[in-house]
PDB file of N, CA and C in Angstrom:
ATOM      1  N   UNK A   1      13.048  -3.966  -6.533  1.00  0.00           N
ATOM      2  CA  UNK A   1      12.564  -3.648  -7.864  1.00  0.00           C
ATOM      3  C   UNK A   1      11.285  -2.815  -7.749  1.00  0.00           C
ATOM      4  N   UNK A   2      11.066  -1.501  -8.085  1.00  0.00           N
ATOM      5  CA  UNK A   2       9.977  -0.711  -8.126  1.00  0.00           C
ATOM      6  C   UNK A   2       9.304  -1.194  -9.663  1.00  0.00           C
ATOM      7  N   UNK A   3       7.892  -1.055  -9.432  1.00  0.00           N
ATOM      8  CA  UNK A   3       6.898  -1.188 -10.396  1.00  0.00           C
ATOM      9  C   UNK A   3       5.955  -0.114 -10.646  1.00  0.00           C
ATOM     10  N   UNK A   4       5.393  -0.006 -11.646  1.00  0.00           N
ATOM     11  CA  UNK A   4       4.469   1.198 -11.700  1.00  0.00           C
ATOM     12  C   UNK A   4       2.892   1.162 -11.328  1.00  0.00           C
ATOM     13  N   UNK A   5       2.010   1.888 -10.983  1.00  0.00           N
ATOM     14  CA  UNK A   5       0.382   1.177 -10.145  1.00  0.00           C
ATOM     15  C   UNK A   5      -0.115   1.658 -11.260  1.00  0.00           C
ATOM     16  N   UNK A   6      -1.018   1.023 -11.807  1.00  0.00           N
ATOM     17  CA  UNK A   6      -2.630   1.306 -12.359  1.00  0.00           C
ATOM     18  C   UNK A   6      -3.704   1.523 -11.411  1.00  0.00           C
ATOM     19  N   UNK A   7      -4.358   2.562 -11.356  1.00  0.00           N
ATOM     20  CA  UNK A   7      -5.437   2.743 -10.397  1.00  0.00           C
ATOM     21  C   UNK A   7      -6.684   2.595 -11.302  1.00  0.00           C
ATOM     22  N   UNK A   8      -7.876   1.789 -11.722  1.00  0.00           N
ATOM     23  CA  UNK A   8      -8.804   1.545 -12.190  1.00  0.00           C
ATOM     24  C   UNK A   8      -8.243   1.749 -14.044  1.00  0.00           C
ATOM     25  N   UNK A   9      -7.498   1.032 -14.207  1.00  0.00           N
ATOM     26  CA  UNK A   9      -7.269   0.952 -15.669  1.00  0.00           C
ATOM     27  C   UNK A   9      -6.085   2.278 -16.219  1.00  0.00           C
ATOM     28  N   UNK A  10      -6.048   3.060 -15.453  1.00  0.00           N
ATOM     29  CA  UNK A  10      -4.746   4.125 -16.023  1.00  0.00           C
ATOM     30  C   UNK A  10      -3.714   4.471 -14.539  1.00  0.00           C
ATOM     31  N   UNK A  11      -2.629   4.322 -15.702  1.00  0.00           N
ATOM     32  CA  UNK A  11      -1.173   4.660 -15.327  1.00  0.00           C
ATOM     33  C   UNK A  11      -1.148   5.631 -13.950  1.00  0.00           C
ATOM     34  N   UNK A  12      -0.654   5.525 -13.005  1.00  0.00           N
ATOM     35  CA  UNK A  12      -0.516   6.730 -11.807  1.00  0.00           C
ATOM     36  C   UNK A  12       0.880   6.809 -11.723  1.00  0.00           C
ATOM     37  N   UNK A  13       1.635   6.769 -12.546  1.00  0.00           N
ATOM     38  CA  UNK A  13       3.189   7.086 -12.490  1.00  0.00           C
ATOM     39  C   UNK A  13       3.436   7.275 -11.020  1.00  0.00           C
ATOM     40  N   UNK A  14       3.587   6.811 -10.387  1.00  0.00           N
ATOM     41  CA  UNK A  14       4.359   6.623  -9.211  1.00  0.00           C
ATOM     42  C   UNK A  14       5.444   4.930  -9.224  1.00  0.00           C
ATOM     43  N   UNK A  15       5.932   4.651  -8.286  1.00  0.00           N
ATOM     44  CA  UNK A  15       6.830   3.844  -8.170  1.00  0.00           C
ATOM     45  C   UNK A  15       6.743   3.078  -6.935  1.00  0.00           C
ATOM     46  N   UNK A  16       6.216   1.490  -7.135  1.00  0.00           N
ATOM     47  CA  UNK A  16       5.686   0.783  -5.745  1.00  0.00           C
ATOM     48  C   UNK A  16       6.563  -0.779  -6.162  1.00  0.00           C
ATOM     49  N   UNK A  17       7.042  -0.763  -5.045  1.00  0.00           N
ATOM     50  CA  UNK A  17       8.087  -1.833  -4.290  1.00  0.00           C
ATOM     51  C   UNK A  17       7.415  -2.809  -4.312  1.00  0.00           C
ATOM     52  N   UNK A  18       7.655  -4.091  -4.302  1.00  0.00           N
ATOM     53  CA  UNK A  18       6.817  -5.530  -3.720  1.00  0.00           C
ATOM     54  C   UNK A  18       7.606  -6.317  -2.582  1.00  0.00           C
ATOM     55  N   UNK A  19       6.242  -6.230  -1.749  1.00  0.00           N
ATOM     56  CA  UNK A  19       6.589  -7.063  -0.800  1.00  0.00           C
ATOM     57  C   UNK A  19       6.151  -8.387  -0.804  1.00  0.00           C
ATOM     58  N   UNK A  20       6.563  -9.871  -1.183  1.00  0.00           N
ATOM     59  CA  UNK A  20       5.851 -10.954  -0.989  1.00  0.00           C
ATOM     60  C   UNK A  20       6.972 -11.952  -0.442  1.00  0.00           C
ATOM     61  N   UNK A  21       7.531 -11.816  -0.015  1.00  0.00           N
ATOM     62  CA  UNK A  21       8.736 -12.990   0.588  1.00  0.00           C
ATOM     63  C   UNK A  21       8.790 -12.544   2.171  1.00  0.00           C
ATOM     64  N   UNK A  22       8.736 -13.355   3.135  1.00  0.00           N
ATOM     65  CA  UNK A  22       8.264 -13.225   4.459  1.00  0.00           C
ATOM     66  C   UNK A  22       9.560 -12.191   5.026  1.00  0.00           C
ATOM     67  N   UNK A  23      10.831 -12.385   5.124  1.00  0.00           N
ATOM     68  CA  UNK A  23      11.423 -10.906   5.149  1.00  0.00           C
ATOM     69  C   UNK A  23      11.328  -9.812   4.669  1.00  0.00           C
ATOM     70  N   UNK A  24      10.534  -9.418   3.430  1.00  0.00           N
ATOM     71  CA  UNK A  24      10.400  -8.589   2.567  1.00  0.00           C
ATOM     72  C   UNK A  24       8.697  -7.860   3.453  1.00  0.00           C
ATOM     73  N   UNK A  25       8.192  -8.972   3.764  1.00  0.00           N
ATOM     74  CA  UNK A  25       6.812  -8.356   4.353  1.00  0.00           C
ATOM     75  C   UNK A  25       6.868  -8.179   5.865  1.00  0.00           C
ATOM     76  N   UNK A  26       7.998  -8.718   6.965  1.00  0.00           N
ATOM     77  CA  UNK A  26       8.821  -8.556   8.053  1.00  0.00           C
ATOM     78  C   UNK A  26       8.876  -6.738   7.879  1.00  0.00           C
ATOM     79  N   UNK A  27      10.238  -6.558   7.330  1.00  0.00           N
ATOM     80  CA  UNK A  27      11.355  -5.415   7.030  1.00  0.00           C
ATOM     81  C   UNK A  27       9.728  -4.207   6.831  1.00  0.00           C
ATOM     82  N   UNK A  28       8.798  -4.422   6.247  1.00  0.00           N
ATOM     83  CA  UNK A  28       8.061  -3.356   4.907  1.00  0.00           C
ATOM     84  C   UNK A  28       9.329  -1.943   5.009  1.00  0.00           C
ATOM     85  N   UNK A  29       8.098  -1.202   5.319  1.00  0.00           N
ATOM     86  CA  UNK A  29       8.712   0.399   5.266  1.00  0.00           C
ATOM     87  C   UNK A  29       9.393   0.959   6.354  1.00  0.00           C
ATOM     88  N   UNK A  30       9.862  -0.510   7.362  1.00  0.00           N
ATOM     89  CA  UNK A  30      10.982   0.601   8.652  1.00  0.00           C
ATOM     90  C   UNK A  30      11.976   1.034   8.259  1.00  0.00           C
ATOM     91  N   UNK A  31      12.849   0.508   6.829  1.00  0.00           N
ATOM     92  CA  UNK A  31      14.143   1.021   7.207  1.00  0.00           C
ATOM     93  C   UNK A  31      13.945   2.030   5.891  1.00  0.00           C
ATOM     94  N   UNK A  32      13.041   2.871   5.355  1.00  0.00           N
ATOM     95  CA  UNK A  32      12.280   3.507   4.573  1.00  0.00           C
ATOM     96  C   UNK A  32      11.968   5.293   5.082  1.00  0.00           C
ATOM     97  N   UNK A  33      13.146   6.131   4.843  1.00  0.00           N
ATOM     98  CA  UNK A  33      13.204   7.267   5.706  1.00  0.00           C
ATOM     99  C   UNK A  33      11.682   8.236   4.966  1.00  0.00           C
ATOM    100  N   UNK A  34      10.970   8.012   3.755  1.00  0.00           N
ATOM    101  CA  UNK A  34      10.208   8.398   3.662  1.00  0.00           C
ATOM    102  C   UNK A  34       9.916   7.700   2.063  1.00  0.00           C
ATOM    103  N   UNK A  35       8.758   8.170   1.868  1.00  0.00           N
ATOM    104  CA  UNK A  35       7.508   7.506   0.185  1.00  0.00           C
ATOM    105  C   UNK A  35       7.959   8.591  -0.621  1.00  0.00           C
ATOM    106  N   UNK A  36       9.213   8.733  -0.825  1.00  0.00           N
ATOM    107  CA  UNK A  36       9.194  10.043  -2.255  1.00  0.00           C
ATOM    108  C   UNK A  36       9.466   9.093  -3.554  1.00  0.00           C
ATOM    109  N   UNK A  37       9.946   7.843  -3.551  1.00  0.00           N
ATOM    110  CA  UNK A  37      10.254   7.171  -4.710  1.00  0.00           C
ATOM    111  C   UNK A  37      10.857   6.138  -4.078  1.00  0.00           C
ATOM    112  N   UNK A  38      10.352   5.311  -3.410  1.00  0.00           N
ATOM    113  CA  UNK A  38       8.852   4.285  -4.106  1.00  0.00           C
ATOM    114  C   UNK A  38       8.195   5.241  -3.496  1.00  0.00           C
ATOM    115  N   UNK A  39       6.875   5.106  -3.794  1.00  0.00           N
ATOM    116  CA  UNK A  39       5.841   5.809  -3.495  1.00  0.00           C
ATOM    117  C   UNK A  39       4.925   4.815  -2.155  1.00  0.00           C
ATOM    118  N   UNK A  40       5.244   3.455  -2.765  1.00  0.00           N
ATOM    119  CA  UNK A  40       4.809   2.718  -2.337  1.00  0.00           C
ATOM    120  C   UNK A  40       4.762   1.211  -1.471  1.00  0.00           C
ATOM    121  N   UNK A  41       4.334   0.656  -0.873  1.00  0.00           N
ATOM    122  CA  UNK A  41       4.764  -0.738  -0.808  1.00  0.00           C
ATOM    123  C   UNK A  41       3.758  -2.010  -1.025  1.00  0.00           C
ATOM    124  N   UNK A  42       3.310  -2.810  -2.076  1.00  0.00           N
ATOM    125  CA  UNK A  42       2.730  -3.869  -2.137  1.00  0.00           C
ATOM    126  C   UNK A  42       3.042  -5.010  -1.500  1.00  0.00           C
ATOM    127  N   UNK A  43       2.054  -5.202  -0.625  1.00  0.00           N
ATOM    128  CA  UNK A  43       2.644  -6.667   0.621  1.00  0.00           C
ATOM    129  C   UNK A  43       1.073  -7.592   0.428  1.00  0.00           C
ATOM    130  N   UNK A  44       1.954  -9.015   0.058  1.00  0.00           N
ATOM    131  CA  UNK A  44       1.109  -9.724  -0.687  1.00  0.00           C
ATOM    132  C   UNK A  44       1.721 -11.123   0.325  1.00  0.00           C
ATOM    133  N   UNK A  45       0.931 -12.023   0.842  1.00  0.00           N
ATOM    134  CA  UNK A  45      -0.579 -12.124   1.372  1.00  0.00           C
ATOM    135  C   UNK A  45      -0.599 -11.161   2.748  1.00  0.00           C
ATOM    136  N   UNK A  46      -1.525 -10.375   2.734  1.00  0.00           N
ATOM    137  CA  UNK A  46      -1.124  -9.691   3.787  1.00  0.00           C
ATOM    138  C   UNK A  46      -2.797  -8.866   3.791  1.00  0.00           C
ATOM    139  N   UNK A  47      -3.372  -9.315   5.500  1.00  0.00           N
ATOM    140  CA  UNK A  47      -4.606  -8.920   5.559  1.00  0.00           C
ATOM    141  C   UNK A  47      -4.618  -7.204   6.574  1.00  0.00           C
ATOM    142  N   UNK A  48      -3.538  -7.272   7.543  1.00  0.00           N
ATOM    143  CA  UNK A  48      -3.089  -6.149   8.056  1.00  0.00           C
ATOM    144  C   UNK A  48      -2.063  -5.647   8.525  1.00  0.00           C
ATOM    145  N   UNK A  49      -2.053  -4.655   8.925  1.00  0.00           N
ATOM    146  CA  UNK A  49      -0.507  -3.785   9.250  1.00  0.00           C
ATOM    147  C   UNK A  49      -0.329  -2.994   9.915  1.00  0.00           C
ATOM    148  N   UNK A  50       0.991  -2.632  10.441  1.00  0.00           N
ATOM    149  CA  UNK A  50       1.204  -1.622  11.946  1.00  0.00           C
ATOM    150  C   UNK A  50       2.016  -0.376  11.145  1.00  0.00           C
ATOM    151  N   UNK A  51       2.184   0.341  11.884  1.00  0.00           N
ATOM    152  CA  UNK A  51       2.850   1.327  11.442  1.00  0.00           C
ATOM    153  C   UNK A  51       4.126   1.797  13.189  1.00  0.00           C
ATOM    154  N   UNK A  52       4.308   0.479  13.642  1.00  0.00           N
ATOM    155  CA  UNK A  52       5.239   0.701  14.625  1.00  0.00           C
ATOM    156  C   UNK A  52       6.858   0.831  14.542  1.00  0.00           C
ATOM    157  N   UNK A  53       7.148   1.725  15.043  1.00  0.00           N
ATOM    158  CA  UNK A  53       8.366   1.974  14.917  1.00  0.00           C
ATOM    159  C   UNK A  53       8.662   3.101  13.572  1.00  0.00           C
ATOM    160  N   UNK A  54       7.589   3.169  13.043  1.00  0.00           N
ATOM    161  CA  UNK A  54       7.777   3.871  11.952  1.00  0.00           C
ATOM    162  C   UNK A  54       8.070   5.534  12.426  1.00  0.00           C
ATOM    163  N   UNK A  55       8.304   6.548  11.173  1.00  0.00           N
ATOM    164  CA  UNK A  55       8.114   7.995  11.698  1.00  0.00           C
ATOM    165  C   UNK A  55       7.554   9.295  10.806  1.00  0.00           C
ATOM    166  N   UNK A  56       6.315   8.300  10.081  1.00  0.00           N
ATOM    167  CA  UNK A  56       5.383   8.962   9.095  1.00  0.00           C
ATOM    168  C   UNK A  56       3.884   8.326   9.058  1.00  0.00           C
ATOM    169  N   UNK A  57       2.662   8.658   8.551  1.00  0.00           N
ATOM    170  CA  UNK A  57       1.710   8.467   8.359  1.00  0.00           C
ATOM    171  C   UNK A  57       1.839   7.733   6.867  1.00  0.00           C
ATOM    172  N   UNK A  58       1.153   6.525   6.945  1.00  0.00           N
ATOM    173  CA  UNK A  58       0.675   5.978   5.692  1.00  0.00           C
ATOM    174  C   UNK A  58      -0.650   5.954   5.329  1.00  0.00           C
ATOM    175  N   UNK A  59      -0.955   5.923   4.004  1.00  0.00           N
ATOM    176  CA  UNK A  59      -2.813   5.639   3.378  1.00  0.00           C
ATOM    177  C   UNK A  59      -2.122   3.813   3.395  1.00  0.00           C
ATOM    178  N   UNK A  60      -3.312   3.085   3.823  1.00  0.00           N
ATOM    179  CA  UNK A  60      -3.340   1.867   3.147  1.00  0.00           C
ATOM    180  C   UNK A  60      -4.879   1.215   2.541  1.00  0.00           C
ATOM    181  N   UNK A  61      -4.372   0.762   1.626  1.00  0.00           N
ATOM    182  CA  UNK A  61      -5.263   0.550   0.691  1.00  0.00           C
ATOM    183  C   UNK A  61      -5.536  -1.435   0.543  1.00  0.00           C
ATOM    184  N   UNK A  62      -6.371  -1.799   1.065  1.00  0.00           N
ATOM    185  CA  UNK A  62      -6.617  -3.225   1.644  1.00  0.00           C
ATOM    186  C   UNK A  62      -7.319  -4.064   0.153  1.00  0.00           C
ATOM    187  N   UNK A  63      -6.631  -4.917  -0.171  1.00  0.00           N
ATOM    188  CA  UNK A  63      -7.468  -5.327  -1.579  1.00  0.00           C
ATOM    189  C   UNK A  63      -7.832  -6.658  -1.440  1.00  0.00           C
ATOM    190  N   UNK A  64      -8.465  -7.419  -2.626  1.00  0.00           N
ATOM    191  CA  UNK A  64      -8.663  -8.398  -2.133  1.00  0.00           C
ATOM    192  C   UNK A  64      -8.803  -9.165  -3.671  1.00  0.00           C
ATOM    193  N   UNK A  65      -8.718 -10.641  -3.632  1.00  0.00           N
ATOM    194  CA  UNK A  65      -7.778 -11.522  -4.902  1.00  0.00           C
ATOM    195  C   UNK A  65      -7.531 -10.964  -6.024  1.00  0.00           C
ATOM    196  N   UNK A  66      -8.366 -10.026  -6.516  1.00  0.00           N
ATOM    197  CA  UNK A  66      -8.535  -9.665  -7.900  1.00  0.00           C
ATOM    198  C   UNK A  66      -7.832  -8.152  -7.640  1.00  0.00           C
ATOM    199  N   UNK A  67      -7.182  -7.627  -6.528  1.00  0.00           N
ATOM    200  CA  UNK A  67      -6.920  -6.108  -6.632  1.00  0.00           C
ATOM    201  C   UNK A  67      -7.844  -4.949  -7.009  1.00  0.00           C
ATOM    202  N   UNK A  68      -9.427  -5.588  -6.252  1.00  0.00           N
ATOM    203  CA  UNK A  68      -9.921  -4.510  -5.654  1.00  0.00           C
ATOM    204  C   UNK A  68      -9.889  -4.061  -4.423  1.00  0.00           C
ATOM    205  N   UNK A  69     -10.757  -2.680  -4.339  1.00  0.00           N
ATOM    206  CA  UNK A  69     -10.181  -2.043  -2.937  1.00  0.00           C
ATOM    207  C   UNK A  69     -11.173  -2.462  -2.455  1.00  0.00           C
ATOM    208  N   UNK A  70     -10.978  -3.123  -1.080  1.00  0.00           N
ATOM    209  CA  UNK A  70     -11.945  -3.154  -0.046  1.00  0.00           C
ATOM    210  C   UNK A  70     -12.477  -2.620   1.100  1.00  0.00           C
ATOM    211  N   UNK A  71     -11.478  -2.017   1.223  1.00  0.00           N
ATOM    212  CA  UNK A  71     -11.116  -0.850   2.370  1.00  0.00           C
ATOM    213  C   UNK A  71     -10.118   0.278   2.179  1.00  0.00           C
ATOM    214  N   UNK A  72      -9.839   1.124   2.505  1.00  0.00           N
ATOM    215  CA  UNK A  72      -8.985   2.607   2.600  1.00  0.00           C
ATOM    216  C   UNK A  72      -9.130   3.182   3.746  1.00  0.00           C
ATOM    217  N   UNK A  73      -7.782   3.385   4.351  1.00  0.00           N
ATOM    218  CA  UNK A  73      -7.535   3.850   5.343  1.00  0.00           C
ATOM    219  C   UNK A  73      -6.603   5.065   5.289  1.00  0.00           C
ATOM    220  N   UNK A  74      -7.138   6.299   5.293  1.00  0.00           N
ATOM    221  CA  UNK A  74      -6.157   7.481   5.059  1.00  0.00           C
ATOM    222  C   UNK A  74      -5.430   7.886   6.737  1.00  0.00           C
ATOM    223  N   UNK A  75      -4.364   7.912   6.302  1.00  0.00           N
ATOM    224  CA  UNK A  75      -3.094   9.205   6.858  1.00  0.00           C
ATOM    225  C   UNK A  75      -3.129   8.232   8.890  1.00  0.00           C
ATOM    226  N   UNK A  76      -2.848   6.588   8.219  1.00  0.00           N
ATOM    227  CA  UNK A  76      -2.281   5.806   9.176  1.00  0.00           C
ATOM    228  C   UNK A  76      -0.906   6.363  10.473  1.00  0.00           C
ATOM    229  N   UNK A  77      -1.813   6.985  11.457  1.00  0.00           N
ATOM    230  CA  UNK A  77      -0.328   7.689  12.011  1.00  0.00           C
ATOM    231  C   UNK A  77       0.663   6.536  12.775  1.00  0.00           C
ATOM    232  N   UNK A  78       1.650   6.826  12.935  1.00  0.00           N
ATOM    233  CA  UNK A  78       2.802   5.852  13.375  1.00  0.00           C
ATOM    234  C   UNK A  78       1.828   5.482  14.845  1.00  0.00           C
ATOM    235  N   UNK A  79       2.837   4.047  15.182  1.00  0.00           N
ATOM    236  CA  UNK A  79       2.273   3.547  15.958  1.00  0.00           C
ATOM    237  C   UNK A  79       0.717   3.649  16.285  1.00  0.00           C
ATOM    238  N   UNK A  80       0.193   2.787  14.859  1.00  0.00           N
ATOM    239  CA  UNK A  80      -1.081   2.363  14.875  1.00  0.00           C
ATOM    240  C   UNK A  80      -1.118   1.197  13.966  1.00  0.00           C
ATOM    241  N   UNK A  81      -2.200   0.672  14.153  1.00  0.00           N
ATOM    242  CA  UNK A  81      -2.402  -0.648  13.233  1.00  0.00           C
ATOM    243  C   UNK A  81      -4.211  -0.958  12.248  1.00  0.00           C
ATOM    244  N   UNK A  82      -3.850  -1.407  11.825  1.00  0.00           N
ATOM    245  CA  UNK A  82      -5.173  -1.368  11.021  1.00  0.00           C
ATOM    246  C   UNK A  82      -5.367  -3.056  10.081  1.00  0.00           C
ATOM    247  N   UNK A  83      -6.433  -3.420  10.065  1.00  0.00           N
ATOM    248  CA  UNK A  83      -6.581  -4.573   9.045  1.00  0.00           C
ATOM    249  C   UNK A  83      -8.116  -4.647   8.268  1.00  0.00           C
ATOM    250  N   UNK A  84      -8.428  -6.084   7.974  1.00  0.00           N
ATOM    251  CA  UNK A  84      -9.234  -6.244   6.811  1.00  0.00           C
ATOM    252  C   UNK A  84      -9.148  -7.426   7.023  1.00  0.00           C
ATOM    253  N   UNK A  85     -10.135  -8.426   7.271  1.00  0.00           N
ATOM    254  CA  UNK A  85      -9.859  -9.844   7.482  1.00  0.00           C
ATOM    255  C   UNK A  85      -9.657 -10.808   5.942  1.00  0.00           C
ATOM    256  N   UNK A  86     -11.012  -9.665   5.076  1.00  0.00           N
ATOM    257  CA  UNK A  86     -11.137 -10.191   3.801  1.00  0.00           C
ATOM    258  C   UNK A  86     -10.429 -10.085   2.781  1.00  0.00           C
ATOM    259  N   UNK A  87      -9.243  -8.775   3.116  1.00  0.00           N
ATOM    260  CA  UNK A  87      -8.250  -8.874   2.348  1.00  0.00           C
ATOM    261  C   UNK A  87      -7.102 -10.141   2.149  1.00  0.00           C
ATOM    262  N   UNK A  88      -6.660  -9.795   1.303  1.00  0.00           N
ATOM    263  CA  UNK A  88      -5.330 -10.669   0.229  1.00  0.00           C
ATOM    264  C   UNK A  88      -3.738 -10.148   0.336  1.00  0.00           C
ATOM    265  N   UNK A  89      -4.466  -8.559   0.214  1.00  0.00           N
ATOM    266  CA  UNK A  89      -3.017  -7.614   0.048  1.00  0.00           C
ATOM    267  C   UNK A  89      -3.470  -6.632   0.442  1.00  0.00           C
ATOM    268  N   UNK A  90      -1.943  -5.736   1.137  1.00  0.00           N
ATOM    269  CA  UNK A  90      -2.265  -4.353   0.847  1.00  0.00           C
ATOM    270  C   UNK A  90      -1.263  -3.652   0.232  1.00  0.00           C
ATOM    271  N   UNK A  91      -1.849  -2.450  -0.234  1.00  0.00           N
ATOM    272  CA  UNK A  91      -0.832  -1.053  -0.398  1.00  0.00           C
ATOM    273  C   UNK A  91      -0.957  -0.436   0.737  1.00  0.00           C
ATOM    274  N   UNK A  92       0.390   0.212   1.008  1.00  0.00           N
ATOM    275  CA  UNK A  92       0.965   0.918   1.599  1.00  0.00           C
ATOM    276  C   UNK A  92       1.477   2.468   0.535  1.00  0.00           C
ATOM    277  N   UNK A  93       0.917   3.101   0.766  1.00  0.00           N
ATOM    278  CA  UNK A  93       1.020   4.397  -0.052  1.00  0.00           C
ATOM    279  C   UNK A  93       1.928   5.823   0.737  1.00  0.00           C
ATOM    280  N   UNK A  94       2.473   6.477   0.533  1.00  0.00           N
ATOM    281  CA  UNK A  94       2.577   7.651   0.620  1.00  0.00           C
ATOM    282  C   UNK A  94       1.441   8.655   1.373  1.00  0.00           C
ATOM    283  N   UNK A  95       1.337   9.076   2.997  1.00  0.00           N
ATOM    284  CA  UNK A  95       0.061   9.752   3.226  1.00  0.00           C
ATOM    285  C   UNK A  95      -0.240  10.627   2.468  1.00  0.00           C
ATOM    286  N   UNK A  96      -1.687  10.467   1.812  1.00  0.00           N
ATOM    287  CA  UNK A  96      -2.261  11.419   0.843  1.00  0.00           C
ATOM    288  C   UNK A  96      -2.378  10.845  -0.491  1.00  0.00           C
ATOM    289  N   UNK A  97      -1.680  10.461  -0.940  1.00  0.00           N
ATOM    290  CA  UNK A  97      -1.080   9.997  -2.035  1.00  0.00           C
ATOM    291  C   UNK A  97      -2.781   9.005  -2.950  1.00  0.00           C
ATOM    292  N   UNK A  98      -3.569   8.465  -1.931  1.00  0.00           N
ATOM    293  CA  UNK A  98      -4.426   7.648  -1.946  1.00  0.00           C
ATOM    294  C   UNK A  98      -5.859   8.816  -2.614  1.00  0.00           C
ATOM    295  N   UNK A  99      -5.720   9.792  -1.645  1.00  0.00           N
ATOM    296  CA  UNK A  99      -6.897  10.987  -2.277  1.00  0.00           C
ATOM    297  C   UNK A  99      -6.516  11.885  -3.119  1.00  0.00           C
ATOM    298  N   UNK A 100      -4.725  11.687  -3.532  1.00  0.00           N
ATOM    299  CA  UNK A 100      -4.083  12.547  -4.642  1.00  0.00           C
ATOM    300  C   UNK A 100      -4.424  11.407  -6.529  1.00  0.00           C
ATOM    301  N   UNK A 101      -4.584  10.169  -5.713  1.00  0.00           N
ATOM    302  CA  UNK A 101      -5.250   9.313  -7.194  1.00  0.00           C
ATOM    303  C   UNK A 101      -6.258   9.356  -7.025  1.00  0.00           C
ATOM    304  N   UNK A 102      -7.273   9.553  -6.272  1.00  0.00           N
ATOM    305  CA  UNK A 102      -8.798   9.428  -6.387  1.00  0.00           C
ATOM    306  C   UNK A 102      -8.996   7.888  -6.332  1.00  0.00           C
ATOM    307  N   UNK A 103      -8.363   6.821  -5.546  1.00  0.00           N
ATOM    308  CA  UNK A 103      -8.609   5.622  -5.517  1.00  0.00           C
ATOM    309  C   UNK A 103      -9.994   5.571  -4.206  1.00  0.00           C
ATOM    310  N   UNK A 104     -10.848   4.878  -4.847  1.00  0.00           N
ATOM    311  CA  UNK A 104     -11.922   4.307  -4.137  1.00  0.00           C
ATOM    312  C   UNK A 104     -12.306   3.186  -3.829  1.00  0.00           C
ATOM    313  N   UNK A 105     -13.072   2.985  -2.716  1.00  0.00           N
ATOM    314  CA  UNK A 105     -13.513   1.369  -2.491  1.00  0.00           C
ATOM    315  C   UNK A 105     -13.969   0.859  -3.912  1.00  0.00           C
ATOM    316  N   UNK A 106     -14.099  -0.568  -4.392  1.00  0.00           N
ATOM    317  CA  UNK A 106     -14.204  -0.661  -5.570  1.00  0.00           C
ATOM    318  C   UNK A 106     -13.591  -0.811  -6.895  1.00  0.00           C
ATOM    319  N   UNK A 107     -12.860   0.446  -6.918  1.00  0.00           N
ATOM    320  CA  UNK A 107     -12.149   0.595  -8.050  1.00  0.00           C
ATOM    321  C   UNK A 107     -10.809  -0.720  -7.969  1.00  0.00           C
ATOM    322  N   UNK A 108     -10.192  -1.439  -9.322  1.00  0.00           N
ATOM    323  CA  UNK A 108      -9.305  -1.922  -8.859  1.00  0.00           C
ATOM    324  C   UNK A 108      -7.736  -1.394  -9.227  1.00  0.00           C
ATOM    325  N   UNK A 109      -7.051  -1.572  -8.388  1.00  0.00           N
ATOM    326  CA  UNK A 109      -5.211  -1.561  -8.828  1.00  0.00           C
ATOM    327  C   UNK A 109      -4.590  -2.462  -8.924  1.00  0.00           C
ATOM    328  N   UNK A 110      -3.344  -2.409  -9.695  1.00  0.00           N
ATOM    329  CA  UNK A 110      -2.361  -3.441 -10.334  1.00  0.00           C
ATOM    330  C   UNK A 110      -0.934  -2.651 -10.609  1.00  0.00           C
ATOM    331  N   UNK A 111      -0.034  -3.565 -10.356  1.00  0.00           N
ATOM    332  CA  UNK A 111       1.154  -3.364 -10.591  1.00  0.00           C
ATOM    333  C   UNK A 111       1.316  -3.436 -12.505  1.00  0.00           C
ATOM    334  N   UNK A 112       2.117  -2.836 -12.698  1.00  0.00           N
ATOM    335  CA  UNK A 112       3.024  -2.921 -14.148  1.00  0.00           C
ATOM    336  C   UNK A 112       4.476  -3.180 -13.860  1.00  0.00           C
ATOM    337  N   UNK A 113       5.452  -3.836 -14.319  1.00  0.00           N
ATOM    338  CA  UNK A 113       6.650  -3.467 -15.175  1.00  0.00           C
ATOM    339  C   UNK A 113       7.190  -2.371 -15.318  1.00  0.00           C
TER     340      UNK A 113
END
């Protein structure tokens, strides 16, 4: 089921997946030939992430209870990993996609319906 992101209170029409069921946060974006629609992946509880096996660069965006950003990590190249101890969740974005919303430490995001 894709959902739509709010980045600090307005709509970013894109289309982000949820990950919160332990196969669902297993699987994320390997079997995922690229971010054109979903844009995205929300993986909830989830403090960090690899990008192994993958065969694209991701932004991830590290939040924390309330879906602010705590960290941002642009243009994650494959086979690398990255975390956030203090995070809750992350996004998994589309590389670029993160400085194409202007999302900043701070600001918060949320899923819609």
């Amino acid at each position: 089921m894709t959902r739509g992101l709010y980045v600090n209170g307005r709509a970013a029409h894109v289309g982000i997946r949820m990950a919160n069921r332990w196969w669902q946060r297993l699987v994320g974006l390997l079997t995922t030939p690229d971010l054109d629609h979903p844009s995205g992946l929300w993986i909830t509880p989830c403090n960090s992430v690899h990008t192994l096996g993958m065969r694209y660069a991701i932004d991830v965006l590290f939040l924390d209870a309330d879906g602010r950003v705590i960290k941002r990590v642009d243009h994650l190249r494959p086979w690398r990993a990255s975390s956030c101890l203090r995070a809750r969740a992350t996004l998994e974005l589309r590389a670029g996609l993160a400085e194409e919303l202007d999302v900043q430490v701070g600001q918060r995001v949320a899923l819609f319906p």
